[in-house]
C-alpha atoms as a PDB file:
ATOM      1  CA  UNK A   1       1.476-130.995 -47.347  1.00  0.00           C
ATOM      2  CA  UNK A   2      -1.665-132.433 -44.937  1.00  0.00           C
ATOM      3  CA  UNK A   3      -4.864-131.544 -46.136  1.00  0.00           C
ATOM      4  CA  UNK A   4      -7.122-130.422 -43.396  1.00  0.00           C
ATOM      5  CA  UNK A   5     -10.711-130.433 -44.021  1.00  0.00           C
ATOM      6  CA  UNK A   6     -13.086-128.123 -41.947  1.00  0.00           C
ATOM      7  CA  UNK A   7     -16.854-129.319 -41.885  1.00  0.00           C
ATOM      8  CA  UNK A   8     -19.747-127.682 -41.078  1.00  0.00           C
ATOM      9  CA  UNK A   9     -18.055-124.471 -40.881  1.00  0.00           C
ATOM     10  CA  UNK A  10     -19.048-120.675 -40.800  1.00  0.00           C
ATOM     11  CA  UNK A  11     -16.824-119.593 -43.302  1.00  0.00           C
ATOM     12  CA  UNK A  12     -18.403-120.973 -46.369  1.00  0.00           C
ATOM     13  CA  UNK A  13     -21.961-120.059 -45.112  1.00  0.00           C
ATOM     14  CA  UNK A  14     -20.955-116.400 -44.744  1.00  0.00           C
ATOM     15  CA  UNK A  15     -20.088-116.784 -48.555  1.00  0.00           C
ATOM     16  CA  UNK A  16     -23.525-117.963 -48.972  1.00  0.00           C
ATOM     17  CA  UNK A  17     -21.355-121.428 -50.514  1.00  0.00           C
ATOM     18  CA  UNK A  18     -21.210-125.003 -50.624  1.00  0.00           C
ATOM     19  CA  UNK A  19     -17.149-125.068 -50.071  1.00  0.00           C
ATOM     20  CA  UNK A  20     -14.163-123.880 -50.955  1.00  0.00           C
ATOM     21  CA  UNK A  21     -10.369-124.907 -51.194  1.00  0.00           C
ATOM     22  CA  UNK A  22      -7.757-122.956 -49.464  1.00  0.00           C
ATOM     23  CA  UNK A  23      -4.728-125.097 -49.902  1.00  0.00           C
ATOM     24  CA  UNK A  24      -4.085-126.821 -47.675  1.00  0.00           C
ATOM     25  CA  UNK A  25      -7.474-126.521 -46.025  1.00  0.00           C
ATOM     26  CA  UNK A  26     -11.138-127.694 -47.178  1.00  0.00           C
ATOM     27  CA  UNK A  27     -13.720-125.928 -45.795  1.00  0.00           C
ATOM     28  CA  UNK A  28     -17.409-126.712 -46.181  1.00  0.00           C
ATOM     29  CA  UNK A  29     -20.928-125.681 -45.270  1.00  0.00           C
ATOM     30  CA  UNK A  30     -21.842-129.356 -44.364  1.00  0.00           C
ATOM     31  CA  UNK A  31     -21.295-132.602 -42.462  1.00  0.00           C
ATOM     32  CA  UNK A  32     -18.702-135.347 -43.819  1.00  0.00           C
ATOM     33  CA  UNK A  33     -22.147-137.293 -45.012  1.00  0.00           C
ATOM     34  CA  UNK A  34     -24.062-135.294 -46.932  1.00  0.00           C
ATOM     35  CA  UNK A  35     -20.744-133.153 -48.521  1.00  0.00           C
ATOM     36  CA  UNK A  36     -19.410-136.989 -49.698  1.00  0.00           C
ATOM     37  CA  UNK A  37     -23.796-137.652 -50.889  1.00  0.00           C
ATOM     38  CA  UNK A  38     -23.839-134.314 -52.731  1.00  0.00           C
ATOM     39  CA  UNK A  39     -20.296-134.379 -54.373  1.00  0.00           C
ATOM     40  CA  UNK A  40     -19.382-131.292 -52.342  1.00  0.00           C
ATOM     41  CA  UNK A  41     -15.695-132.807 -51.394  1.00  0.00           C
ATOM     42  CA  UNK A  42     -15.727-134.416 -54.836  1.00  0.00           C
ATOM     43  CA  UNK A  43     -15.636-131.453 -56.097  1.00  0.00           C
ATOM     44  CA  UNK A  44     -13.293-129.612 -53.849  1.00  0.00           C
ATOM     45  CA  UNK A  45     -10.799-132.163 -54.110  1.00  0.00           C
ATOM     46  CA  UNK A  46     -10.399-131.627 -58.082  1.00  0.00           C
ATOM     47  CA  UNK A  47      -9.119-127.809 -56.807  1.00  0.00           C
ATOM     48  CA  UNK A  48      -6.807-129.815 -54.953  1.00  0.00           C
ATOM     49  CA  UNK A  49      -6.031-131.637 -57.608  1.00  0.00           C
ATOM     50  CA  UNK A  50      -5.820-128.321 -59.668  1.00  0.00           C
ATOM     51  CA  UNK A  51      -3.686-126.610 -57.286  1.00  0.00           C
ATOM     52  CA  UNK A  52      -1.138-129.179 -56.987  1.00  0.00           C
ATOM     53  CA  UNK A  53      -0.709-129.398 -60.858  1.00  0.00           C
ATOM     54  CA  UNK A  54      -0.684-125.640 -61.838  1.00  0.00           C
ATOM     55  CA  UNK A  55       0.615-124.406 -58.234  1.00  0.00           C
ATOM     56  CA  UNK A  56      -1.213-122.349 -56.037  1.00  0.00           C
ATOM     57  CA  UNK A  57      -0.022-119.269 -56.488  1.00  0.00           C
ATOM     58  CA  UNK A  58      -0.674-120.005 -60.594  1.00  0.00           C
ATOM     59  CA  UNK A  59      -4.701-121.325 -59.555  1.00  0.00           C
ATOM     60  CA  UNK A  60      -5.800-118.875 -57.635  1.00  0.00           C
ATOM     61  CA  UNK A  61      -3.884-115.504 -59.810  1.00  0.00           C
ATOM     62  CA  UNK A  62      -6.126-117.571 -63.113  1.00  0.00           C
ATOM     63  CA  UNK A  63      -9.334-118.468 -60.863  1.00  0.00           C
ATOM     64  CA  UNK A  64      -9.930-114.578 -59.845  1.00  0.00           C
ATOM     65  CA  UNK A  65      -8.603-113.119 -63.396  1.00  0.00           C
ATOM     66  CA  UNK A  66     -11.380-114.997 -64.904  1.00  0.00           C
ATOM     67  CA  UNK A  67     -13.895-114.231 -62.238  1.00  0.00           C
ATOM     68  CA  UNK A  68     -13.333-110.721 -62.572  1.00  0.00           C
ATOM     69  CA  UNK A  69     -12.812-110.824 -66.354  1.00  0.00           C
ATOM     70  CA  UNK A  70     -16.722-112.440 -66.759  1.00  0.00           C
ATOM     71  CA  UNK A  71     -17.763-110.968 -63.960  1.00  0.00           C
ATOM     72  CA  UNK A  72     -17.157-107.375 -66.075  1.00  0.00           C
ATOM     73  CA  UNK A  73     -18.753-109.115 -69.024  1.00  0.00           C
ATOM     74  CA  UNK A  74     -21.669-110.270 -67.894  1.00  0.00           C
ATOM     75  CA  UNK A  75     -22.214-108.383 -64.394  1.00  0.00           C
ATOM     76  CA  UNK A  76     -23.369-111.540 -63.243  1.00  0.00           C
ATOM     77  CA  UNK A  77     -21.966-113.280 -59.956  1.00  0.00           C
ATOM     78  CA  UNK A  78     -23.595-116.669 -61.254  1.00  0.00           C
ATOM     79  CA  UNK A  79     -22.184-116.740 -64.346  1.00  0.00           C
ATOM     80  CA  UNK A  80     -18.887-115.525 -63.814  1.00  0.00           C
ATOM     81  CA  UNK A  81     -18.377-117.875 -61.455  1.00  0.00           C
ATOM     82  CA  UNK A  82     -20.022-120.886 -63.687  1.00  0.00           C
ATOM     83  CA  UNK A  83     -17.597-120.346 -66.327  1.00  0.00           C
ATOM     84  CA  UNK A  84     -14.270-120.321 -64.754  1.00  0.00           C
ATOM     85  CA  UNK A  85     -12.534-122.986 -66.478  1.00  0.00           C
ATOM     86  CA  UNK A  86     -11.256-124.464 -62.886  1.00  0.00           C
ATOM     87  CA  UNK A  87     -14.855-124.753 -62.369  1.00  0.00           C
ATOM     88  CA  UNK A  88     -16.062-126.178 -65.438  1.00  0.00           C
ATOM     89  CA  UNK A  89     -13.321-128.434 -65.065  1.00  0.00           C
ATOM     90  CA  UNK A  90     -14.468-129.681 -61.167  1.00  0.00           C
ATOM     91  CA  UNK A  91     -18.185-129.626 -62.098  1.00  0.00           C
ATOM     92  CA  UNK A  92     -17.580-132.027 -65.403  1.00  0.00           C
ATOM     93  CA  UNK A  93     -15.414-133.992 -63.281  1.00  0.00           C
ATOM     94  CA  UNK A  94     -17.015-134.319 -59.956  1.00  0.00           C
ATOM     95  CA  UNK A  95     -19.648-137.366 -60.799  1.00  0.00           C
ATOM     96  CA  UNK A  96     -17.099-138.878 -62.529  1.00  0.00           C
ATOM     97  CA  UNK A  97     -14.285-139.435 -60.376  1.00  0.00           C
ATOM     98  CA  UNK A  98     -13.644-141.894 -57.165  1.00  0.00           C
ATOM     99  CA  UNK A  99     -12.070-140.301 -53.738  1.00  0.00           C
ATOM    100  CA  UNK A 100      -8.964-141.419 -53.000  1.00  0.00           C
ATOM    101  CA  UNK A 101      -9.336-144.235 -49.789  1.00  0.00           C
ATOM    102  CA  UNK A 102      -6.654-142.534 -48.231  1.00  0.00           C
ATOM    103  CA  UNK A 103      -8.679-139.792 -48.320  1.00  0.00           C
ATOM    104  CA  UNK A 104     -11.869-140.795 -47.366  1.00  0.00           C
ATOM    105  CA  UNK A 105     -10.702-143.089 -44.314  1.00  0.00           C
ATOM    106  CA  UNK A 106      -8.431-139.993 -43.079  1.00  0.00           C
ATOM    107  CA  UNK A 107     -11.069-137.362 -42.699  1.00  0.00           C
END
């Protein structure tokens, strides 16, 4: 499936967010320039990468049961959302991995 990615767009602002993934779509707060100097789309395309090895239907059922599950633990939006092991997975990973060039020249 073609990724499509979305800059500068409202959606992620209303969220009060940097990004988010919505397979097959990308959508961030940002230009193409400072998303790629502040690992924004770094770190969006590890959810890609997520999604395409666990499924999407799999990701996203696991990303909100453990929002929801820490979210009733800690009643913190923050935190809950720090410790979702997608995320902890994306933020370990996102300084440490190189963008496809496919990728990069595409978009």
């Amino acid at each position: 499936m073609h990724l499509r990615i979305k800059y500068n767009h409202w959606y992620p602002k209303l969220l009060g967010i940097r990004g988010i993934a919505y397979y097959p779509f990308i959508f961030l707060y940002c230009s193409r320039q400072q998303a790629l100097k502040e690992r924004i789309l770094h770190h969006e395309w590890i959810h890609v990468q997520q999604i395409r090895r666990d499924g999407a239907i799999y990701f996203y059922l696991r990303w909100l049961f453990e929002f929801f599950v820490h979210f009733i633990r800690y009643r913190n939006l923050s935190k809950a959302y720090r410790i979702i092991s997608y995320e902890q997975e994306a933020y370990r990973l996102m300084y440490k991995i190189k963008l496809p060039r496919s990728f990069l020249h595409h978009f």
